[in-house]
C-alpha atoms as a PDB file:
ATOM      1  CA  UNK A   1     123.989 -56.235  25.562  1.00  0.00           C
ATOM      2  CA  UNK A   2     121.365 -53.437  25.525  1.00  0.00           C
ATOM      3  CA  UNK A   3     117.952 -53.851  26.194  1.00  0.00           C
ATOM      4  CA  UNK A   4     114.271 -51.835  27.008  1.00  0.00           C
ATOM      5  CA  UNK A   5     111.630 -52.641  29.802  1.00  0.00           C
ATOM      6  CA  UNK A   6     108.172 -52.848  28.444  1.00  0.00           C
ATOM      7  CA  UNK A   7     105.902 -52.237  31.786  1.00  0.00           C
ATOM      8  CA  UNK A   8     103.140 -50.382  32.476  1.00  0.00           C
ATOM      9  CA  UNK A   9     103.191 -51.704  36.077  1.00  0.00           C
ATOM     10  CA  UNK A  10     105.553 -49.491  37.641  1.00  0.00           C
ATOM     11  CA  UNK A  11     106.185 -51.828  41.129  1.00  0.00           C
ATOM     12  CA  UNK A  12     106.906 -55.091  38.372  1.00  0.00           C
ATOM     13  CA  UNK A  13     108.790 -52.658  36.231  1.00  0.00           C
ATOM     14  CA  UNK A  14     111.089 -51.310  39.122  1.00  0.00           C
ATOM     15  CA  UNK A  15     111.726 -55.338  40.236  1.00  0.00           C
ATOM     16  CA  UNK A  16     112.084 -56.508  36.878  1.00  0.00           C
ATOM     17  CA  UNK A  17     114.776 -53.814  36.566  1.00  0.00           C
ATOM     18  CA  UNK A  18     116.236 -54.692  39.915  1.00  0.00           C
ATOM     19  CA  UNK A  19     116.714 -58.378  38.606  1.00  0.00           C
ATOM     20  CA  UNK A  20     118.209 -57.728  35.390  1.00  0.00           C
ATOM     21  CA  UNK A  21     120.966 -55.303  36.815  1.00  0.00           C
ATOM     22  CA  UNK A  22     121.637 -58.144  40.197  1.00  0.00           C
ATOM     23  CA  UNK A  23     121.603 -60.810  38.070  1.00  0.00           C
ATOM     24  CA  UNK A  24     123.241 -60.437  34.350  1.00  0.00           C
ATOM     25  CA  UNK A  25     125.578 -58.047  32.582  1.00  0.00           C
ATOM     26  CA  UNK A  26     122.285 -56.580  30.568  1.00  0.00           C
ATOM     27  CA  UNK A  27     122.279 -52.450  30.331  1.00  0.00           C
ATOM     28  CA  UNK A  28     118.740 -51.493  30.411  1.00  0.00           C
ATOM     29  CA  UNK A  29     118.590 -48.279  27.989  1.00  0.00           C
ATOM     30  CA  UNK A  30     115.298 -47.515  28.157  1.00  0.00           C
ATOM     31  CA  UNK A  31     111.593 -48.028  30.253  1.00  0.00           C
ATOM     32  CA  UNK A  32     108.146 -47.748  29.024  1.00  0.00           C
ATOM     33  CA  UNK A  33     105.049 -47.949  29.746  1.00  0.00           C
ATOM     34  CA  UNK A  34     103.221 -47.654  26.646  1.00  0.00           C
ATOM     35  CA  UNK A  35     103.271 -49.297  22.801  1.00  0.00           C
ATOM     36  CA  UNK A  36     103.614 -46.434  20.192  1.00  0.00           C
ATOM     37  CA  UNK A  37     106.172 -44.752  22.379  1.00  0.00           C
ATOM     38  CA  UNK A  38     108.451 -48.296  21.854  1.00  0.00           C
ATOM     39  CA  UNK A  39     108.028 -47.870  17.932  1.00  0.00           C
ATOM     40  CA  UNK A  40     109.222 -44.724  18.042  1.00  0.00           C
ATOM     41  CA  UNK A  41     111.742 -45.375  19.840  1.00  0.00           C
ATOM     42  CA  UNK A  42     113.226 -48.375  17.992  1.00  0.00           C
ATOM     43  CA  UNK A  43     113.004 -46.177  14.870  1.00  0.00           C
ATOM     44  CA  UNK A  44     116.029 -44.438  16.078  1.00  0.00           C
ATOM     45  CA  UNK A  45     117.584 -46.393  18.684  1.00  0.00           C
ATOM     46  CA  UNK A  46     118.704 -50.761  18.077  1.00  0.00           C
ATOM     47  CA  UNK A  47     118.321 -52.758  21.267  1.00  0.00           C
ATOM     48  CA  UNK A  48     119.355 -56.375  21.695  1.00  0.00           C
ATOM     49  CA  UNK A  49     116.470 -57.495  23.737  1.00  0.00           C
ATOM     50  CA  UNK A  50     112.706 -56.333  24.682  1.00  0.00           C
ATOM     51  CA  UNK A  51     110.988 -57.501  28.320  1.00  0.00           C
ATOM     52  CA  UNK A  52     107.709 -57.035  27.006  1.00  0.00           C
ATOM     53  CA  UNK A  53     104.262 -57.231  29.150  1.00  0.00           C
ATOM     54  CA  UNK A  54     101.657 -58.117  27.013  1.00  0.00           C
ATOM     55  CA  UNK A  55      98.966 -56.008  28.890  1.00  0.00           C
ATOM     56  CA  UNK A  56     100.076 -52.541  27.736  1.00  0.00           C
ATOM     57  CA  UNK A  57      98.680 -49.649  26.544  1.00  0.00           C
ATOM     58  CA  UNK A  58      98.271 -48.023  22.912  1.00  0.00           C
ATOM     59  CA  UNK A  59      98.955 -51.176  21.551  1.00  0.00           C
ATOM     60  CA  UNK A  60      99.462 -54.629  22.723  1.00  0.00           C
ATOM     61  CA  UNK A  61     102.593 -56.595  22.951  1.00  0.00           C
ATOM     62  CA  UNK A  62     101.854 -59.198  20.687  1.00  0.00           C
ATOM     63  CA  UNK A  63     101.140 -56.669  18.192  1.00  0.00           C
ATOM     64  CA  UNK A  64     103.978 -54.691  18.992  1.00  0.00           C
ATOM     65  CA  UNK A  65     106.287 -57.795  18.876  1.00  0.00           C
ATOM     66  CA  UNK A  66     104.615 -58.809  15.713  1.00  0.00           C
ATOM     67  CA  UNK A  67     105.702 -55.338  13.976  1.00  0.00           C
ATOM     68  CA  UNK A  68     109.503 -55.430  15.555  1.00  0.00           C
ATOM     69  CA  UNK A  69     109.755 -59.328  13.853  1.00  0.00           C
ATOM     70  CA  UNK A  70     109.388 -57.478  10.347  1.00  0.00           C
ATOM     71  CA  UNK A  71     112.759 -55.324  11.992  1.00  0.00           C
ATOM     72  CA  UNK A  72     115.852 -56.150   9.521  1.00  0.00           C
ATOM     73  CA  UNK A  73     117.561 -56.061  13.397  1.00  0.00           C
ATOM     74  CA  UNK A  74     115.000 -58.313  15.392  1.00  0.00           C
ATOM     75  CA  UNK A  75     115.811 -58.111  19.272  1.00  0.00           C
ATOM     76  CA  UNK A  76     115.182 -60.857  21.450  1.00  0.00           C
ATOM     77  CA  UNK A  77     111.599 -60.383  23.136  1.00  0.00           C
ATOM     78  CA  UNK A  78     110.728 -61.922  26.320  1.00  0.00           C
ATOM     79  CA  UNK A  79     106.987 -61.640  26.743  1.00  0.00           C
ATOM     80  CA  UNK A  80     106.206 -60.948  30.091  1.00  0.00           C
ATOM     81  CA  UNK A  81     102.115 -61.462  31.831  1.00  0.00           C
ATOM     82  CA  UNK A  82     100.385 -62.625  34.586  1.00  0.00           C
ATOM     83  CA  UNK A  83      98.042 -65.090  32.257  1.00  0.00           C
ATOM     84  CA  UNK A  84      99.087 -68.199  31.005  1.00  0.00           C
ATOM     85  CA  UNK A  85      96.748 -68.179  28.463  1.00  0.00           C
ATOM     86  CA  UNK A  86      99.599 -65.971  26.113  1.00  0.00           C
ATOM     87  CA  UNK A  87     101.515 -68.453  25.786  1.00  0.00           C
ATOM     88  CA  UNK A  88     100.569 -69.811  22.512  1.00  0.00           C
ATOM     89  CA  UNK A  89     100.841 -66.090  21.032  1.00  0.00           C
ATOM     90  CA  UNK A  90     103.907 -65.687  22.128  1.00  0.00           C
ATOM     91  CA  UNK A  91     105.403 -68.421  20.641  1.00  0.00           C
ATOM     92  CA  UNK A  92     103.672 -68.144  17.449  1.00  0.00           C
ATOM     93  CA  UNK A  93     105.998 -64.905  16.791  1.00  0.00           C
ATOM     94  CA  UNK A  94     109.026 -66.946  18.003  1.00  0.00           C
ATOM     95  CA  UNK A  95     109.428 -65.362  21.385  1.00  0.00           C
ATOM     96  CA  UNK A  96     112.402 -65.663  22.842  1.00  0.00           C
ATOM     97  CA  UNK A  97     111.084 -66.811  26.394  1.00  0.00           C
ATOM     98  CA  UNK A  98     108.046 -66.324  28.260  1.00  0.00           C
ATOM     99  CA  UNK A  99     107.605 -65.302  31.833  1.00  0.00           C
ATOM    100  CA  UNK A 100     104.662 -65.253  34.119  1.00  0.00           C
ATOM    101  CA  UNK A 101     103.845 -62.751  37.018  1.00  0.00           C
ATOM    102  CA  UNK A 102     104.994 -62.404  40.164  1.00  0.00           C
ATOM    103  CA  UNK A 103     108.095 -63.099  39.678  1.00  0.00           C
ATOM    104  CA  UNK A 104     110.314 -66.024  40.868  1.00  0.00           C
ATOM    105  CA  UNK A 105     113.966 -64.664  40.818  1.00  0.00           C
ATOM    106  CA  UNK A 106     115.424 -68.034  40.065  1.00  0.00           C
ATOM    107  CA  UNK A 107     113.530 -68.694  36.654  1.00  0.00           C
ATOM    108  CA  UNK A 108     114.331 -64.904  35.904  1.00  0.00           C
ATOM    109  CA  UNK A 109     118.222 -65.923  36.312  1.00  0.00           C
ATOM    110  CA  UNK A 110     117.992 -68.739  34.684  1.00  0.00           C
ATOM    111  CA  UNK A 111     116.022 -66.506  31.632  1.00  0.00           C
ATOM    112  CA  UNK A 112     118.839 -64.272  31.537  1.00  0.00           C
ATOM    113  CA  UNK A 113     121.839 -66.615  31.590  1.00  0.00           C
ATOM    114  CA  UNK A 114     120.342 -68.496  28.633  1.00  0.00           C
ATOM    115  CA  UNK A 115     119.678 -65.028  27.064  1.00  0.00           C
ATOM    116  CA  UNK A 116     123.463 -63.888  27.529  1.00  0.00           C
ATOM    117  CA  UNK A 117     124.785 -67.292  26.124  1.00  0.00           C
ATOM    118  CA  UNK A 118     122.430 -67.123  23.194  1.00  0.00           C
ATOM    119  CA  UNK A 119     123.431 -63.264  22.691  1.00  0.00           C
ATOM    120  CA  UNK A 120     127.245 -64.238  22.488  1.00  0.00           C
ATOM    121  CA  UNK A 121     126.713 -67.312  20.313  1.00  0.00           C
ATOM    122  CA  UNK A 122     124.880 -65.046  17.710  1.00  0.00           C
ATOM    123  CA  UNK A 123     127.969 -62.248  17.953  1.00  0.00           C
ATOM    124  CA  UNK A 124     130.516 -65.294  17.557  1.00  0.00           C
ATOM    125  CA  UNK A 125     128.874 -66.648  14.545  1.00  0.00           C
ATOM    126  CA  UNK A 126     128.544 -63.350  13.098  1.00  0.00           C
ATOM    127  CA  UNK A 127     131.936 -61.886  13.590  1.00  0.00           C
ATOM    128  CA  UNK A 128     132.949 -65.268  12.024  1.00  0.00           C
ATOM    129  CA  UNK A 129     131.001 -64.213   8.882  1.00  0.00           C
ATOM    130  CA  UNK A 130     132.796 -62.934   6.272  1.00  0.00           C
ATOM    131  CA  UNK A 131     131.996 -59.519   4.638  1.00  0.00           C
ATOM    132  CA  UNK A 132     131.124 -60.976   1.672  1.00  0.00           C
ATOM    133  CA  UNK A 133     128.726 -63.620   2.588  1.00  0.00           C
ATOM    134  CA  UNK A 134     127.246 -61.371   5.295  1.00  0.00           C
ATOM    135  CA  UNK A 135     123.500 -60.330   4.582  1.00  0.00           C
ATOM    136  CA  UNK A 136     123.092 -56.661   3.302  1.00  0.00           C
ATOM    137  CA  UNK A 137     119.625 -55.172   4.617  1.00  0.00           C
ATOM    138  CA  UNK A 138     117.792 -53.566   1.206  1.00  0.00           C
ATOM    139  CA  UNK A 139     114.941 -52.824   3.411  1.00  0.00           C
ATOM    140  CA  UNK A 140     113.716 -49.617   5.648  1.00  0.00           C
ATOM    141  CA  UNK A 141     111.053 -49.743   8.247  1.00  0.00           C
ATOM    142  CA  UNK A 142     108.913 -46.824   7.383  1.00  0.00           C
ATOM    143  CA  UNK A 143     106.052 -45.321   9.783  1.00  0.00           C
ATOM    144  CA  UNK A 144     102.315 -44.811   8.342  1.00  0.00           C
ATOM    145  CA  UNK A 145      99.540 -44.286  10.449  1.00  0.00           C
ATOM    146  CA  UNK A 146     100.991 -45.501  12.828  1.00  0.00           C
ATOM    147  CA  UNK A 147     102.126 -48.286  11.076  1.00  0.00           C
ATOM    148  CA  UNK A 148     105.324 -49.385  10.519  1.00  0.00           C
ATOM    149  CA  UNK A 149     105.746 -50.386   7.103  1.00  0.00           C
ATOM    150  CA  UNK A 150     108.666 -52.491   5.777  1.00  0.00           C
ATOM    151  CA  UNK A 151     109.552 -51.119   2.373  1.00  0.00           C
ATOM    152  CA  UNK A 152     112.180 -52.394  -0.062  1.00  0.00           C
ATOM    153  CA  UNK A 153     114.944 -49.036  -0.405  1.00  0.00           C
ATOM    154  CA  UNK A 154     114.035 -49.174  -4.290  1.00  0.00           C
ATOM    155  CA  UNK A 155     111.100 -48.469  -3.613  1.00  0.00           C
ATOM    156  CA  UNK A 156     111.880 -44.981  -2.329  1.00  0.00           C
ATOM    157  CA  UNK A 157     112.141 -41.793  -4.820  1.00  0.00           C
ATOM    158  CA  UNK A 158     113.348 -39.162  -2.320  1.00  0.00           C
ATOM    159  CA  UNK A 159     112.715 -38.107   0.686  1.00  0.00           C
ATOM    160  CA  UNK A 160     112.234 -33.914   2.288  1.00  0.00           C
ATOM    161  CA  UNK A 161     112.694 -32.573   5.587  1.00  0.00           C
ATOM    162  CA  UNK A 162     110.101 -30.563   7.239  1.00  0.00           C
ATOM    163  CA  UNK A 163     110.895 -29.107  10.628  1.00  0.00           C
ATOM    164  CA  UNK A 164     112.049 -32.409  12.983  1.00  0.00           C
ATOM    165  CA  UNK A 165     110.649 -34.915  10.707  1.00  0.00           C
ATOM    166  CA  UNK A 166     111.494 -36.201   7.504  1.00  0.00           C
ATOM    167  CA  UNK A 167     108.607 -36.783   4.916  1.00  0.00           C
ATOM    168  CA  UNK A 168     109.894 -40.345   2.414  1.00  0.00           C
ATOM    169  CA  UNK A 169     108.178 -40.419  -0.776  1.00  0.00           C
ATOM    170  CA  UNK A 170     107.513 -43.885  -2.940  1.00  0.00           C
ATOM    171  CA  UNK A 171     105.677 -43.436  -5.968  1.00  0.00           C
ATOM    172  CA  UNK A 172     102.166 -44.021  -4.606  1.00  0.00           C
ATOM    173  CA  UNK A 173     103.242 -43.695  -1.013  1.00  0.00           C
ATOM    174  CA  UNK A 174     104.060 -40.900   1.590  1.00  0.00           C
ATOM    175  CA  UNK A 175     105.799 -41.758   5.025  1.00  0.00           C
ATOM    176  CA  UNK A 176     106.483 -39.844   7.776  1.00  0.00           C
ATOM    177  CA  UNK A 177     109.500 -40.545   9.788  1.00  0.00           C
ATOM    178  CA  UNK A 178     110.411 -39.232  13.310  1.00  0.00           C
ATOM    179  CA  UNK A 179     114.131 -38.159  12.542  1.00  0.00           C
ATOM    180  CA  UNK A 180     115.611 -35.744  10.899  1.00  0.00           C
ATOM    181  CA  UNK A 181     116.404 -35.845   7.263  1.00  0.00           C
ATOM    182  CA  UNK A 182     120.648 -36.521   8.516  1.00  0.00           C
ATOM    183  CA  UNK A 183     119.159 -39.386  10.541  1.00  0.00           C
ATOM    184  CA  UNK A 184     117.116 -40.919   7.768  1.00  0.00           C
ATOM    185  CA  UNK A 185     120.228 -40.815   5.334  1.00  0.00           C
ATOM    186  CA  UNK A 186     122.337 -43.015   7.609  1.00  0.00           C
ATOM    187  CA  UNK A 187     120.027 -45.744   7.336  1.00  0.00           C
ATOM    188  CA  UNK A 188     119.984 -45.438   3.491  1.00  0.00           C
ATOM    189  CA  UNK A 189     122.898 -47.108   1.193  1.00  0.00           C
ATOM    190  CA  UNK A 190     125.112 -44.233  -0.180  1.00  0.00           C
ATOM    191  CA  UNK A 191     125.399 -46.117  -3.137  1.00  0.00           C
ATOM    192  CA  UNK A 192     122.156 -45.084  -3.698  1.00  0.00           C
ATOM    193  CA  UNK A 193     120.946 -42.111  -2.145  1.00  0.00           C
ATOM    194  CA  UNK A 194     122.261 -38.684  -2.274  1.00  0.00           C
ATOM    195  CA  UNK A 195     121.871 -35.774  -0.170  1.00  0.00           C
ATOM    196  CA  UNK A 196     121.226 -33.235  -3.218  1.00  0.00           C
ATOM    197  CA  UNK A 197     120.452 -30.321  -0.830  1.00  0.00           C
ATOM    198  CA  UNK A 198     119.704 -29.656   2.905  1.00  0.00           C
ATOM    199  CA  UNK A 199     116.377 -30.737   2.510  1.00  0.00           C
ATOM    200  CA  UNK A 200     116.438 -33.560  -0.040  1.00  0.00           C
ATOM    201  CA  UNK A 201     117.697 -36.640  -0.469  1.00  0.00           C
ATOM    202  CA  UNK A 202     117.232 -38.662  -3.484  1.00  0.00           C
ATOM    203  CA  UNK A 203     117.308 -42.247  -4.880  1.00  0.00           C
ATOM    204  CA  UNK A 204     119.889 -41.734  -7.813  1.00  0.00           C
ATOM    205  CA  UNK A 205     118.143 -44.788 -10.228  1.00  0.00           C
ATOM    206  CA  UNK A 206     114.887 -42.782 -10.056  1.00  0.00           C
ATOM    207  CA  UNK A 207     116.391 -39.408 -11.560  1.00  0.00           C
ATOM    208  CA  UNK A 208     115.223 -39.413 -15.190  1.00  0.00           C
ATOM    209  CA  UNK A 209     116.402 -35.948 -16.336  1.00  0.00           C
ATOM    210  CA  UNK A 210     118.390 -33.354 -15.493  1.00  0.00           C
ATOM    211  CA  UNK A 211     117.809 -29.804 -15.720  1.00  0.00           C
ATOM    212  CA  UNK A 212     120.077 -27.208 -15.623  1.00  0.00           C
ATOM    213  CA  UNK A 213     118.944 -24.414 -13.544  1.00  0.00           C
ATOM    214  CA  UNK A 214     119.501 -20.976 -11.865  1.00  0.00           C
ATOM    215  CA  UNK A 215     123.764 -19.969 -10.250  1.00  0.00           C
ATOM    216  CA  UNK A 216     124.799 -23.513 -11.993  1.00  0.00           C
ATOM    217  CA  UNK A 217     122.706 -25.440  -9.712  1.00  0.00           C
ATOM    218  CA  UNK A 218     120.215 -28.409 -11.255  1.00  0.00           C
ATOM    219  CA  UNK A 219     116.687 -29.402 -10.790  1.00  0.00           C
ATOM    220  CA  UNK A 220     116.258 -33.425 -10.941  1.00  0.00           C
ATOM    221  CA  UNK A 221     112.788 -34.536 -12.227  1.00  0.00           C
ATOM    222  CA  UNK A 222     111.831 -37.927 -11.228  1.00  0.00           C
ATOM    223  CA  UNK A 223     110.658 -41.119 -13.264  1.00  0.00           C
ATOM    224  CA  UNK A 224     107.011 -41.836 -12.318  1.00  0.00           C
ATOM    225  CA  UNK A 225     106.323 -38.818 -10.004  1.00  0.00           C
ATOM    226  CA  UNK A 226     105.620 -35.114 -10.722  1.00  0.00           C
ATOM    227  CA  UNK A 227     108.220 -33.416  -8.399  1.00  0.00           C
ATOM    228  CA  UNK A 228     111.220 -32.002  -8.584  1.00  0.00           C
ATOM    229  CA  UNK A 229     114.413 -32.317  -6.518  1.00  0.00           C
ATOM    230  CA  UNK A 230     116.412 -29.690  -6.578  1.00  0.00           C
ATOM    231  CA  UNK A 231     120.490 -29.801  -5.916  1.00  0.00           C
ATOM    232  CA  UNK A 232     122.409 -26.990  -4.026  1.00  0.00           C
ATOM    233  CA  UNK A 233     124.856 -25.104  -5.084  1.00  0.00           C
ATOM    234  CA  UNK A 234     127.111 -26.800  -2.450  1.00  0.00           C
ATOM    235  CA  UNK A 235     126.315 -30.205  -3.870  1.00  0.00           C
ATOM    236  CA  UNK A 236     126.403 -29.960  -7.730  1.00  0.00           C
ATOM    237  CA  UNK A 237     130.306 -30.716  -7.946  1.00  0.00           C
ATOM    238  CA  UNK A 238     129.834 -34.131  -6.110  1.00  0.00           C
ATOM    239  CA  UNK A 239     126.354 -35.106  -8.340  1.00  0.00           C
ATOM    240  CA  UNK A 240     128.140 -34.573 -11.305  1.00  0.00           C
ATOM    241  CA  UNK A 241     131.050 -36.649 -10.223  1.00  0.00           C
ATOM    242  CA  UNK A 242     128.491 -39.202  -9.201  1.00  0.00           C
ATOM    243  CA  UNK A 243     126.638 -39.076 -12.241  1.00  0.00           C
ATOM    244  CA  UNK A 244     129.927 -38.806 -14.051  1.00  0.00           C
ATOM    245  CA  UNK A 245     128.938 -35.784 -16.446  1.00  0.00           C
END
């Protein structure tokens, strides 16, 4: 079970840490100290469970819980503060538990043993699941303004790399992702999307002509948006298979 510290207390940080590792089988991946730097970090890394102080900086935990409960992969957050005035927050956004500061070690243990037995009940029931009735994500988390933005993968015409991040274009939308453009294709459904070129990938239902173009290569204009994708020379003999011409 993997999980990230949310702290920007280093002392309750370090024993929060300390606990975790005495007292549960919990690998903590990550530590931070401040909101945005979480969201980015989720965008490219999954985690099973978030100790999250409420107090931090950037932005807040509730808010920050309330954007990772849009997730299609929602980690278990335990809010963590030293007011117990949260506690109606917390639980408003389904929190898994909610612990107060200082800490007493034996309602931290008793947090995390009811955290590992919920963790393997939820594997068990979903390794029991069977492909075909297991739920297929058809949505992306996308970042605007700092903003994460869940977005339905139809949505999405194509998307262009520039430099280490990846620019993902919906027809009156433009998102900028901290991955590169590789990274962004894993998380979309090859049934759909096709890496035309080094730079471009491209939602296959939105191509609405296609133009031959210089050394045998093809230029894909889009339906709704004035842009075209082009597809390498490397790439045109797997398009055409996949658009079977």
């Amino acid at each position: 079970m993997k999980a990230i510290i949310v702290e920007d207390e280093v002392l309750a940080q370090e024993e929060l840490s300390y606990l975790i590792k005495a007292h549960s089988t919990i690998q903590i991946e990550a530590t931070f100290d401040d909101g945005l730097d979480v969201l980015r970090y989720l965008q490219t890394h999954e985690v099973d469970a978030i100790f999250l102080d409420i107090s931090i900086p950037s932005l807040d935990g509730v808010l920050l819980a309330q954007n990772i409960s849009k997730f299609a992969h929602k980690p278990y957050i335990v809010f963590i503060t030293a007011y117990k005035e949260h506690a109606a927050q917390a639980f408003e956004i389904e929190a898994f538990d909610y612990i107060l500061k200082p800490y007493h070690e034996s309602r931290i243990v008793t947090m995390l043993q009811k955290l590992e037995s919920h963790f393997k009940r939820d594997k068990q029931e979903q390794t029991q699941t069977t492909p075909s009735a297991s739920r297929v994500s058809h949505s992306i988390n996308l970042i605007k303004d700092e903003r994460i933005i869940v977005t339905d993968i139809n949505d999405i015409y194509y998307a262009a790399a520039q430099e280490k991040v990846t620019q993902v274009f919906t027809r009156k939308e433009e998102f900028t992702m901290p991955m590169n453009i590789r990274e962004l294709c894993t998380r979309l459904p090859e049934e759909y999307f096709f890496r035309c070129h080094r730079s471009y990938c491209v939602n296959l239902s939105k191509i609405r002509e296609i133009v031959p173009w210089f050394n045998n290569t093809y230029i894909l204009r889009l339906s709704d948006l004035d842009f075209e994708v082009p597809v390498s020379r490397s790439k045109v003999k797997e398009f055409r298979s996949l658009m079977r011409f």
